[in-house]
ModelCIF file with pLDDT and N, C-alpha, C, O atoms, coordinates in Angstrom:
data_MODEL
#
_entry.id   MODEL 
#
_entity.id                         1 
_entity.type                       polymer 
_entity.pdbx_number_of_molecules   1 
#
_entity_poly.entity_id                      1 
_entity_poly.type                           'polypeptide(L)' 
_entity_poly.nstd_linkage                   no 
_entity_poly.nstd_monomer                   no 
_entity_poly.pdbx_seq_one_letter_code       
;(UNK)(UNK)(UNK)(UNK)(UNK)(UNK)(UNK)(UNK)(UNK)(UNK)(UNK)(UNK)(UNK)(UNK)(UNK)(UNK)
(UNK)(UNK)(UNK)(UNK)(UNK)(UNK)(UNK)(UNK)(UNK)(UNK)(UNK)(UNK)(UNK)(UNK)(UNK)(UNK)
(UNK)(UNK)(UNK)(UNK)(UNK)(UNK)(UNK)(UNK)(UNK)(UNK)(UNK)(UNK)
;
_entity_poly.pdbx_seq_one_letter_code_can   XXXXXXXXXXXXXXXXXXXXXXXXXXXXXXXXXXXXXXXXXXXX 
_entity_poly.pdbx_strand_id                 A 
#
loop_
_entity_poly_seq.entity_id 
_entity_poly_seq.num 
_entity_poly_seq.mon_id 
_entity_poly_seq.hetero 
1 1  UNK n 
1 2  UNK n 
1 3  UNK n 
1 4  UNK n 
1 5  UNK n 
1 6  UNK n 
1 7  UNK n 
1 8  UNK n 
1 9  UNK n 
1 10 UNK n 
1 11 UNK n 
1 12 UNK n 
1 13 UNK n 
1 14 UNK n 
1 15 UNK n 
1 16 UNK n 
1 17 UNK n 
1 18 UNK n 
1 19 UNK n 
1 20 UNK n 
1 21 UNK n 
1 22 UNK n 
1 23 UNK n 
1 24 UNK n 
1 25 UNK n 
1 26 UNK n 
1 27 UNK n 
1 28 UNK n 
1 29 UNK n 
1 30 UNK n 
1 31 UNK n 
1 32 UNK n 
1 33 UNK n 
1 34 UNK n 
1 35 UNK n 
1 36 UNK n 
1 37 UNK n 
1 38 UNK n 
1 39 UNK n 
1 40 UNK n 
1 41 UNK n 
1 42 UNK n 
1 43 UNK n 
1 44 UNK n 
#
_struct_asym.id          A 
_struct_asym.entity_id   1 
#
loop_
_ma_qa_metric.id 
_ma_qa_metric.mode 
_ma_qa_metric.name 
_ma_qa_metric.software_group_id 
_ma_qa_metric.type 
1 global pLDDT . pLDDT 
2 local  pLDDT . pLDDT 
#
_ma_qa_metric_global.metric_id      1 
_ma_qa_metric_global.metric_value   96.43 
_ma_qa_metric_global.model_id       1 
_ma_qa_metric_global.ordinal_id     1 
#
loop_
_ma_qa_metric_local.label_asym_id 
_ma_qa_metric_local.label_comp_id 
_ma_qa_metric_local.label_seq_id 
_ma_qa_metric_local.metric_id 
_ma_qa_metric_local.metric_value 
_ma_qa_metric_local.model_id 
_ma_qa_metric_local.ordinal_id 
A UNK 1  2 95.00 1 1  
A UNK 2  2 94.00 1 2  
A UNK 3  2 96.00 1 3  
A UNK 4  2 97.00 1 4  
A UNK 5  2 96.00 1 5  
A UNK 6  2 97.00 1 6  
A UNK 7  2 97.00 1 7  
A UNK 8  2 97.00 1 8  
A UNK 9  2 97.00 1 9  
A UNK 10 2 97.00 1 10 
A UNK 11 2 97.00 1 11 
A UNK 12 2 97.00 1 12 
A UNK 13 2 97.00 1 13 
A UNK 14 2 97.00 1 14 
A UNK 15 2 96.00 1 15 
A UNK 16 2 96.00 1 16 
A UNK 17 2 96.00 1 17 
A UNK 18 2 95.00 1 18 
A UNK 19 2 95.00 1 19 
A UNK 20 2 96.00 1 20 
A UNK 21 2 97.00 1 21 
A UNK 22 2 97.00 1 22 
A UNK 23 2 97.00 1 23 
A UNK 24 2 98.00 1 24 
A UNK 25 2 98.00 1 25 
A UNK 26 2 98.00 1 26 
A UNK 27 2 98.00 1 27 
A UNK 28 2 98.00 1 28 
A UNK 29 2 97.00 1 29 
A UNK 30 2 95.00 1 30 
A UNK 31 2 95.00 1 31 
A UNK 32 2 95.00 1 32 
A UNK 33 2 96.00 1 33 
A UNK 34 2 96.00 1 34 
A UNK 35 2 96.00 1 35 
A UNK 36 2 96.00 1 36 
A UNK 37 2 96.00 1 37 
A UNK 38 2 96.00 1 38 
A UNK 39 2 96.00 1 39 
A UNK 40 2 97.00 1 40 
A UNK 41 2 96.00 1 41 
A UNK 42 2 96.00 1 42 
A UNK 43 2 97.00 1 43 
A UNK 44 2 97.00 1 44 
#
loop_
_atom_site.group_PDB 
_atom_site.id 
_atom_site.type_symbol 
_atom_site.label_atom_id 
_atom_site.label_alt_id 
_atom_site.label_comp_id 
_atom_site.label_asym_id 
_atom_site.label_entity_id 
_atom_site.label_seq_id 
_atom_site.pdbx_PDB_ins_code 
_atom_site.Cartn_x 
_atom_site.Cartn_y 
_atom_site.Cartn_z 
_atom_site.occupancy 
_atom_site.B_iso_or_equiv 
_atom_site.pdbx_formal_charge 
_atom_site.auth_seq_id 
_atom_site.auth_comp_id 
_atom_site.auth_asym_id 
_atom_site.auth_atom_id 
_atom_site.pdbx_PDB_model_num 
ATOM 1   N N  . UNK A 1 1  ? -58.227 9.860  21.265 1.00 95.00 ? 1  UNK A N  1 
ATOM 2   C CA . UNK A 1 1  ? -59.658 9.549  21.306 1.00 95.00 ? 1  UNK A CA 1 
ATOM 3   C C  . UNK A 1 1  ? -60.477 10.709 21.844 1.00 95.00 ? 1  UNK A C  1 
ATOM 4   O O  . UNK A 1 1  ? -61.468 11.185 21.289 1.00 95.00 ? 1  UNK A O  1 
ATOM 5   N N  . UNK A 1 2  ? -60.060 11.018 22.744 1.00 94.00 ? 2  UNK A N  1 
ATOM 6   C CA . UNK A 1 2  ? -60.815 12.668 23.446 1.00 94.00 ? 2  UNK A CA 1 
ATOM 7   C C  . UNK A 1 2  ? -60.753 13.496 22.385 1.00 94.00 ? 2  UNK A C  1 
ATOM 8   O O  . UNK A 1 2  ? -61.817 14.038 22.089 1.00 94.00 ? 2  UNK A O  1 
ATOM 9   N N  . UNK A 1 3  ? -59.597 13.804 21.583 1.00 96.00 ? 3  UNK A N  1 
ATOM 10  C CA . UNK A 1 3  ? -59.502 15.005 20.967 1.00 96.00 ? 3  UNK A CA 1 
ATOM 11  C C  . UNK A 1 3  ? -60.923 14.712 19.357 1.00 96.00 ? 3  UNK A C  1 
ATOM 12  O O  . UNK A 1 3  ? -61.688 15.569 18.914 1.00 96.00 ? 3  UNK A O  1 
ATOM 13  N N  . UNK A 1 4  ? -60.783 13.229 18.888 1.00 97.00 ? 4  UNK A N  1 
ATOM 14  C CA . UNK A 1 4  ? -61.908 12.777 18.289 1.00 97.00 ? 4  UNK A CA 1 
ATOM 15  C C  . UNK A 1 4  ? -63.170 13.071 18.663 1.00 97.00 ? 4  UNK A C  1 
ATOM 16  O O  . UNK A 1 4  ? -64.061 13.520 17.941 1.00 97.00 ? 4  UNK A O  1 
ATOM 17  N N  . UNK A 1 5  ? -63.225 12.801 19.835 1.00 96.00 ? 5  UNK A N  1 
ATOM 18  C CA . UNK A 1 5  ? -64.702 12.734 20.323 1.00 96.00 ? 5  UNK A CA 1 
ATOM 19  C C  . UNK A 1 5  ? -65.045 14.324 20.352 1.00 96.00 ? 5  UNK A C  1 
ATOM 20  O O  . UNK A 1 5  ? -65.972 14.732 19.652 1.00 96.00 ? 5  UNK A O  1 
ATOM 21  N N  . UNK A 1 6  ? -64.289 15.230 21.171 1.00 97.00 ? 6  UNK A N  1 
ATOM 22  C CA . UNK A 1 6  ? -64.352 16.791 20.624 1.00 97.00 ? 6  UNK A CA 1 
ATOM 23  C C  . UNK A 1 6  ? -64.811 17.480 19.436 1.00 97.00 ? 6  UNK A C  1 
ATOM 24  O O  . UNK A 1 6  ? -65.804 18.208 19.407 1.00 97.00 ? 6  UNK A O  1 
ATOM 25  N N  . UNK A 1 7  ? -63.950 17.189 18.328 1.00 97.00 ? 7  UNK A N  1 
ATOM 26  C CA . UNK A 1 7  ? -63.955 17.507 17.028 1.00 97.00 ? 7  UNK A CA 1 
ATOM 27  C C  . UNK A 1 7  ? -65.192 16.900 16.625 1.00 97.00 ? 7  UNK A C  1 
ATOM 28  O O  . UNK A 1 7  ? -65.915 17.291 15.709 1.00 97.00 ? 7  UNK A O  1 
ATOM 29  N N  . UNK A 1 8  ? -65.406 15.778 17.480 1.00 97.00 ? 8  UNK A N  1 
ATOM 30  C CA . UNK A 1 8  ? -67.183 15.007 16.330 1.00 97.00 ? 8  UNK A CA 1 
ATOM 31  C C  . UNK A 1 8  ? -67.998 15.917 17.138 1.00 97.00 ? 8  UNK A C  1 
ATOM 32  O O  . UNK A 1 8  ? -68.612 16.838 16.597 1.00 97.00 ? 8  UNK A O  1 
ATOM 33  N N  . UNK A 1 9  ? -68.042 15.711 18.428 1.00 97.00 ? 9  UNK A N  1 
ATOM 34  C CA . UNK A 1 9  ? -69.635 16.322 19.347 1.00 97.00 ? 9  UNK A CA 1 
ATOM 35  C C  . UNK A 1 9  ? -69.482 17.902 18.692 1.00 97.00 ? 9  UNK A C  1 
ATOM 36  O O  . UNK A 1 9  ? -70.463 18.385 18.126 1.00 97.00 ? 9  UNK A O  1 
ATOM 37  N N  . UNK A 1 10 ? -68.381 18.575 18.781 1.00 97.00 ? 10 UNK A N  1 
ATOM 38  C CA . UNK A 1 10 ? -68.048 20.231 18.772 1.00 97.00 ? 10 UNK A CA 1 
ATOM 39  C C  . UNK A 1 10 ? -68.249 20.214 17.065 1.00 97.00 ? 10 UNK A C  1 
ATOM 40  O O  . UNK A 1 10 ? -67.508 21.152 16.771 1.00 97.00 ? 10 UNK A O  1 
ATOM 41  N N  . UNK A 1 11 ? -68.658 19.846 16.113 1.00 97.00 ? 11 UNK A N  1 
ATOM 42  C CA . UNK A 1 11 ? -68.103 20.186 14.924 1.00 97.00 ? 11 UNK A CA 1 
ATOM 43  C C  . UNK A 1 11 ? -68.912 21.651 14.839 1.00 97.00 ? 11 UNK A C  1 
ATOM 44  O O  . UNK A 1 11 ? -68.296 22.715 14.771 1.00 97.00 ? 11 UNK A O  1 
ATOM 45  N N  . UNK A 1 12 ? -70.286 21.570 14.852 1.00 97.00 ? 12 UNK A N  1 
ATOM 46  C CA . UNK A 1 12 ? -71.261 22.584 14.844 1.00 97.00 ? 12 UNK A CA 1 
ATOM 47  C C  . UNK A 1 12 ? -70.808 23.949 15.069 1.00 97.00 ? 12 UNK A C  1 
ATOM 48  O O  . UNK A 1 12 ? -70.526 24.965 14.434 1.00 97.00 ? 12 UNK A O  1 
ATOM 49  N N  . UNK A 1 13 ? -70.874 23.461 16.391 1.00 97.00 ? 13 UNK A N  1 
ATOM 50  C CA . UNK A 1 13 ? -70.586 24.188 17.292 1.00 97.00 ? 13 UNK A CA 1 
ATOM 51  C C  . UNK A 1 13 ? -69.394 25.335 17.280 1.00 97.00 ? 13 UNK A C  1 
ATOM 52  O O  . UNK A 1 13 ? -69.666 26.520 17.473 1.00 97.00 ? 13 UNK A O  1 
ATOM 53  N N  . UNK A 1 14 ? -68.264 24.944 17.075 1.00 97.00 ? 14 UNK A N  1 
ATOM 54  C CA . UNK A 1 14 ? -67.052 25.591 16.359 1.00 97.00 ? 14 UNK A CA 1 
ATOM 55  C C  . UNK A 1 14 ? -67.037 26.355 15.403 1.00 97.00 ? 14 UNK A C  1 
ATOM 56  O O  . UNK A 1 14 ? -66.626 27.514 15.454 1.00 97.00 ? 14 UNK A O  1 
ATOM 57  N N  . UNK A 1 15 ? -67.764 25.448 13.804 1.00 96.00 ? 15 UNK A N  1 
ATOM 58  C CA . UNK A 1 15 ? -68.209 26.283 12.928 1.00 96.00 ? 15 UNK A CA 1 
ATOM 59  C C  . UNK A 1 15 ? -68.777 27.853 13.049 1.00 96.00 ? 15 UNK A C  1 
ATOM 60  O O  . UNK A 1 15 ? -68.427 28.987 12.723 1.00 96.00 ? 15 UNK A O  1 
ATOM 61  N N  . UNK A 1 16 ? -69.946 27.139 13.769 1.00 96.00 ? 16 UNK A N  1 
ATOM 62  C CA . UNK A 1 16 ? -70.959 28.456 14.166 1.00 96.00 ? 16 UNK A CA 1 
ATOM 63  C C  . UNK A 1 16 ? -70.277 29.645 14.995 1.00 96.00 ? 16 UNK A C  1 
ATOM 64  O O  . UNK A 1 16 ? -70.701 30.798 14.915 1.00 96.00 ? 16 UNK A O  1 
ATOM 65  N N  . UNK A 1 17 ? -69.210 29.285 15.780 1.00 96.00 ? 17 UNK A N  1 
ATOM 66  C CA . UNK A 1 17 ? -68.438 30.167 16.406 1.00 96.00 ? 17 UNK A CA 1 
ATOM 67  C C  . UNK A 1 17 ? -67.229 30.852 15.962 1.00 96.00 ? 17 UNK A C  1 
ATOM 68  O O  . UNK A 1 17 ? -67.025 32.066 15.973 1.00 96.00 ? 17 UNK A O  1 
ATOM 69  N N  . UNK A 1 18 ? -66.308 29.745 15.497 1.00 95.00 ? 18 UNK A N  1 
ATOM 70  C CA . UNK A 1 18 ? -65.343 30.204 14.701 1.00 95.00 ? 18 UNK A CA 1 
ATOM 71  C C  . UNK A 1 18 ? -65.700 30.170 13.005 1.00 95.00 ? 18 UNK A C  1 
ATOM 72  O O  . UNK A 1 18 ? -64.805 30.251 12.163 1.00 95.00 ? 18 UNK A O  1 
ATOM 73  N N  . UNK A 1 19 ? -66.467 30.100 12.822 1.00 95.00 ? 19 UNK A N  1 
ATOM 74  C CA . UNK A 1 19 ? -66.283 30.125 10.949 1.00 95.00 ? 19 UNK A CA 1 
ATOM 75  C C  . UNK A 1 19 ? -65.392 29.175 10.298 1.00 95.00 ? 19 UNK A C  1 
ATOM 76  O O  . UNK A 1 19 ? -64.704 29.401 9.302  1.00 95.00 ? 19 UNK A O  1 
ATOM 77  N N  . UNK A 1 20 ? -65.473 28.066 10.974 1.00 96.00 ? 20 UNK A N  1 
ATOM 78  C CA . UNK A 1 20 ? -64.019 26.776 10.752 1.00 96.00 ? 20 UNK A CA 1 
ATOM 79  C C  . UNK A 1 20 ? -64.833 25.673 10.570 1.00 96.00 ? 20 UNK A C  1 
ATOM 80  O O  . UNK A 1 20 ? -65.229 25.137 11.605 1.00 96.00 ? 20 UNK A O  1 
ATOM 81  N N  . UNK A 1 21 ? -65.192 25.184 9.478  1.00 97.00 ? 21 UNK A N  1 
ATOM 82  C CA . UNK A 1 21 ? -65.278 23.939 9.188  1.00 97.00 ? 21 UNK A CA 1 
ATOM 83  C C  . UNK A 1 21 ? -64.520 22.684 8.903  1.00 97.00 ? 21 UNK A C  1 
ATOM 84  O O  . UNK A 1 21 ? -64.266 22.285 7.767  1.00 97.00 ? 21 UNK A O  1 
ATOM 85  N N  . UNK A 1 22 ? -64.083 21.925 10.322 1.00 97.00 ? 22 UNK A N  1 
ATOM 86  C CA . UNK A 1 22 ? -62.944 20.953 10.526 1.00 97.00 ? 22 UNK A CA 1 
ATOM 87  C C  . UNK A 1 22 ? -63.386 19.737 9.805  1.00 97.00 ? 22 UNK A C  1 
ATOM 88  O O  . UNK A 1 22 ? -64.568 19.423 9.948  1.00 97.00 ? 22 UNK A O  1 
ATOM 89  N N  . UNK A 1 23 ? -62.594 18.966 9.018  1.00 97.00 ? 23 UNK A N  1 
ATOM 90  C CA . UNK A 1 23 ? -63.469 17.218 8.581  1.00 97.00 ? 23 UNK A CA 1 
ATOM 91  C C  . UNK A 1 23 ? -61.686 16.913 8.787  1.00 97.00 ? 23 UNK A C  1 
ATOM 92  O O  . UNK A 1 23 ? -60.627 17.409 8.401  1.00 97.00 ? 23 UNK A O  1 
ATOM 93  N N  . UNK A 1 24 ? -62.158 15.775 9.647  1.00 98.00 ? 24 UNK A N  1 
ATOM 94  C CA . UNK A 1 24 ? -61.338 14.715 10.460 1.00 98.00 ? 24 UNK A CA 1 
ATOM 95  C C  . UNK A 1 24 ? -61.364 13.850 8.616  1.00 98.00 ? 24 UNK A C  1 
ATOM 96  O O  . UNK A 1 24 ? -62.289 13.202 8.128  1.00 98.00 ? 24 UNK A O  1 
ATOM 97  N N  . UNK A 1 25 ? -59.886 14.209 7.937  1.00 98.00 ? 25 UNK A N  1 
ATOM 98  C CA . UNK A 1 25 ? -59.514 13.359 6.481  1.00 98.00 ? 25 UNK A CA 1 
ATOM 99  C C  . UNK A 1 25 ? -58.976 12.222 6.300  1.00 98.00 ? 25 UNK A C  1 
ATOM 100 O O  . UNK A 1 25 ? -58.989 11.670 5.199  1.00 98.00 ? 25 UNK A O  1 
ATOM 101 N N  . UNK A 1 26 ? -58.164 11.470 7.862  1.00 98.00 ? 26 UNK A N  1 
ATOM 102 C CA . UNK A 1 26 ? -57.451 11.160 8.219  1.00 98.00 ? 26 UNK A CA 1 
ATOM 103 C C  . UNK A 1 26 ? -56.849 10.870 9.535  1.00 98.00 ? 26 UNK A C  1 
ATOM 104 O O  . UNK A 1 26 ? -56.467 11.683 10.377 1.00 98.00 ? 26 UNK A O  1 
ATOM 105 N N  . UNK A 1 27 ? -56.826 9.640  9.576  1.00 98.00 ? 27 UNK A N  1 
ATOM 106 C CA . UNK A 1 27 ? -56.733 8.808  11.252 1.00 98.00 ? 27 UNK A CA 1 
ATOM 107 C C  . UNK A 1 27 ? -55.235 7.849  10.641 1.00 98.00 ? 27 UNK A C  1 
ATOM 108 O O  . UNK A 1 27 ? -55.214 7.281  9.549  1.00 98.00 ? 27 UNK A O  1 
ATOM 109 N N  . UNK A 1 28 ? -54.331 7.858  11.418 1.00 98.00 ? 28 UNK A N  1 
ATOM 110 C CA . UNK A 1 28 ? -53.477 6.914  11.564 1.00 98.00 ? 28 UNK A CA 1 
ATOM 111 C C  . UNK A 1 28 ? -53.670 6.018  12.594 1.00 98.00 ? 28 UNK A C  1 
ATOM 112 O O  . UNK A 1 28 ? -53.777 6.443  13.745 1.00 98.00 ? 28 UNK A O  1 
ATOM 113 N N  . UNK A 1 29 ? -53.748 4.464  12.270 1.00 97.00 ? 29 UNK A N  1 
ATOM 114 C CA . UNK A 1 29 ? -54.324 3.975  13.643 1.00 97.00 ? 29 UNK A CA 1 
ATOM 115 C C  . UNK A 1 29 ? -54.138 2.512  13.187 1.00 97.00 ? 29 UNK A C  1 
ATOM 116 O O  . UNK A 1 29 ? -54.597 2.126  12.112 1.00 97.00 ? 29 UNK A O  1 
ATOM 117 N N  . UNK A 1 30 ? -53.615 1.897  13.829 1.00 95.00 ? 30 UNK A N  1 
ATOM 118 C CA . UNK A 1 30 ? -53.652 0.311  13.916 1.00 95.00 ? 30 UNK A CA 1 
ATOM 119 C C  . UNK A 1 30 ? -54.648 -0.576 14.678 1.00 95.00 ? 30 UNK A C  1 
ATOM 120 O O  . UNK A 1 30 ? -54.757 -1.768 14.392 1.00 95.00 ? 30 UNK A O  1 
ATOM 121 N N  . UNK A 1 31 ? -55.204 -0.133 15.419 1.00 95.00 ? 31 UNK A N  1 
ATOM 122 C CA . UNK A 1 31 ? -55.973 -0.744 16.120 1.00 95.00 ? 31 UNK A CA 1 
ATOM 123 C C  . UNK A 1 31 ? -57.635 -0.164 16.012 1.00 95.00 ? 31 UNK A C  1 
ATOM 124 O O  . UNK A 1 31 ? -58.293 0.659  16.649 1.00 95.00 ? 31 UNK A O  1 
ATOM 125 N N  . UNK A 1 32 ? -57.925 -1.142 14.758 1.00 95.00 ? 32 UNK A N  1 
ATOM 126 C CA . UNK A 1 32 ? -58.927 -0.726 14.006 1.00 95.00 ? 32 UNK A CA 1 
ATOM 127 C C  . UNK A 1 32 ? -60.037 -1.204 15.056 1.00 95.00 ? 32 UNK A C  1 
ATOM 128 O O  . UNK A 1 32 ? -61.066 -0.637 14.687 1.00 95.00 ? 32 UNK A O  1 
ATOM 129 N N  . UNK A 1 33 ? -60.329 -1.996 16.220 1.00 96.00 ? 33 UNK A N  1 
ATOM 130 C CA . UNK A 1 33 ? -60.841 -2.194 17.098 1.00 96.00 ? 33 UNK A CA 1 
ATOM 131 C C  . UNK A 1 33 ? -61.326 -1.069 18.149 1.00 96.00 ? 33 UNK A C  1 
ATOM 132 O O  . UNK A 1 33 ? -62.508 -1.014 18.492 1.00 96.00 ? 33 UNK A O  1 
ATOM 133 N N  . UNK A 1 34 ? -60.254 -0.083 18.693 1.00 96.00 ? 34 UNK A N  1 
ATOM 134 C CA . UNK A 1 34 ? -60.616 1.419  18.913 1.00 96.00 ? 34 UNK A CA 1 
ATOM 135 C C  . UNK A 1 34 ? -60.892 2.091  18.320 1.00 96.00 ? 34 UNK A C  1 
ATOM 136 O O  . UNK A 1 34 ? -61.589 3.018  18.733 1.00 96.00 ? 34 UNK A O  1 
ATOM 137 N N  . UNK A 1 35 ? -60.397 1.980  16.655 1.00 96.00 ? 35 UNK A N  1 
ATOM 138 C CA . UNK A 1 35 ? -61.394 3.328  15.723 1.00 96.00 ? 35 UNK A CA 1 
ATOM 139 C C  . UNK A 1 35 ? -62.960 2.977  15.407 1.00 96.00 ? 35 UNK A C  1 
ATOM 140 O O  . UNK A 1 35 ? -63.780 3.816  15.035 1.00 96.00 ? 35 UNK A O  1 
ATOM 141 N N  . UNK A 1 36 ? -63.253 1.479  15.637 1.00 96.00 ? 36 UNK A N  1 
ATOM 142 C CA . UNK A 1 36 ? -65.009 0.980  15.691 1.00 96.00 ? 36 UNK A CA 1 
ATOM 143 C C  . UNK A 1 36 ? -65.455 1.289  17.130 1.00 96.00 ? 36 UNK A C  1 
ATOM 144 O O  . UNK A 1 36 ? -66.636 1.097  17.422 1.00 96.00 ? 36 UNK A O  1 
ATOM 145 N N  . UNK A 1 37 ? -64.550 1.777  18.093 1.00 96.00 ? 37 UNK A N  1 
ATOM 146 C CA . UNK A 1 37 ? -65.283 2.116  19.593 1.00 96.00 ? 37 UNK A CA 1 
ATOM 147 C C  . UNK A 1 37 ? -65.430 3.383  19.407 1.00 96.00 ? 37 UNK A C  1 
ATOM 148 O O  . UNK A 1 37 ? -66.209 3.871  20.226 1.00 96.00 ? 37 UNK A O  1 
ATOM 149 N N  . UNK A 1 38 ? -64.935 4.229  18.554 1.00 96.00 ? 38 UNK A N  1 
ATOM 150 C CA . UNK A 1 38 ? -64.962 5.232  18.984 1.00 96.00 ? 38 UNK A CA 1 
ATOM 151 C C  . UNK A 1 38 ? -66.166 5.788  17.413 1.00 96.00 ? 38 UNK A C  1 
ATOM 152 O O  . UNK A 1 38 ? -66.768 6.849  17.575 1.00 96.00 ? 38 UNK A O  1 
ATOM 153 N N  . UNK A 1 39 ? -66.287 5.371  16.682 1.00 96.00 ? 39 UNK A N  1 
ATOM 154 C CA . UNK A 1 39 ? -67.466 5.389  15.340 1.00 96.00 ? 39 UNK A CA 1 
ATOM 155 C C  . UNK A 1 39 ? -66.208 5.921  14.663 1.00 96.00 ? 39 UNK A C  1 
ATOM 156 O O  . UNK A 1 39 ? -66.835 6.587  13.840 1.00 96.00 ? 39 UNK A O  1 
ATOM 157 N N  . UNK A 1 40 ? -65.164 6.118  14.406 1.00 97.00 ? 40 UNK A N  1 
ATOM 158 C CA . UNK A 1 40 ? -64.345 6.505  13.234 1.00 97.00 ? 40 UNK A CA 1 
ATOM 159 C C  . UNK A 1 40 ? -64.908 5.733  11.922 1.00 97.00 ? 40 UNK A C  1 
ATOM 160 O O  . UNK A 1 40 ? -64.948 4.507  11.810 1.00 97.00 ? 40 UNK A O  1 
ATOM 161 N N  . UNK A 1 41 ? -65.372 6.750  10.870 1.00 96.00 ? 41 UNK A N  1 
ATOM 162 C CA . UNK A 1 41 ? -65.637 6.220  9.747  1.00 96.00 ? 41 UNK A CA 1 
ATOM 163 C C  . UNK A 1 41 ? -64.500 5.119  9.121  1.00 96.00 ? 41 UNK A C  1 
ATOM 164 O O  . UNK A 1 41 ? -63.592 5.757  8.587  1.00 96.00 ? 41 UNK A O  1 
ATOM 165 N N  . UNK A 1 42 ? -64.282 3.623  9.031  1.00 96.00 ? 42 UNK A N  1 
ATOM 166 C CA . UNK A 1 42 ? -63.305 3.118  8.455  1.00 96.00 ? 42 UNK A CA 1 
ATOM 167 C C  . UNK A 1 42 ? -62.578 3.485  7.273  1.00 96.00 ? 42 UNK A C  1 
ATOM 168 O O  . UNK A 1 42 ? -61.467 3.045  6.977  1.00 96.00 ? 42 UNK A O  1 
ATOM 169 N N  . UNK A 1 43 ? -63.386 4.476  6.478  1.00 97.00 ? 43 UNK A N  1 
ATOM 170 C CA . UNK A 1 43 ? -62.540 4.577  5.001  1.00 97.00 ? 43 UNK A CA 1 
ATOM 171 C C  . UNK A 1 43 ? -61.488 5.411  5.183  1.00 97.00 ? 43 UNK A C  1 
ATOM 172 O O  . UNK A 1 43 ? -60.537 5.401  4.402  1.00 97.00 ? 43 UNK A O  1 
ATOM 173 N N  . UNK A 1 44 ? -61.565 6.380  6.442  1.00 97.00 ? 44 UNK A N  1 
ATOM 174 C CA . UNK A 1 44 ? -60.538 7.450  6.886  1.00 97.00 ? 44 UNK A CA 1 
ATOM 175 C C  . UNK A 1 44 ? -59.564 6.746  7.632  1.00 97.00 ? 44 UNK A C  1 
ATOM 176 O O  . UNK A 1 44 ? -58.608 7.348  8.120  1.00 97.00 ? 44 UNK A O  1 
#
């Protein structure tokens, strides 16, 4: 969840620094209850 929340707040940010445009393609996760706490798009 931290490393999520990183990658969402930092996406910009990274880019602009490193030249790396990251997209989160893919979540393995059963507990679709923490991926709605945390805003994980459901289709991923």
């Amino acid at each position: 969840g931290g490393t999520y929340t990183i990658l969402r707040d930092k996406h910009d940010y990274i880019a602009e620094n490193e030249g790396i445009d990251i997209e989160i393609r893919c979540v393995l996760e059963k507990n679709l209850d923490r991926a709605r706490e945390l805003g994980v798009d459901p289709a991923i």
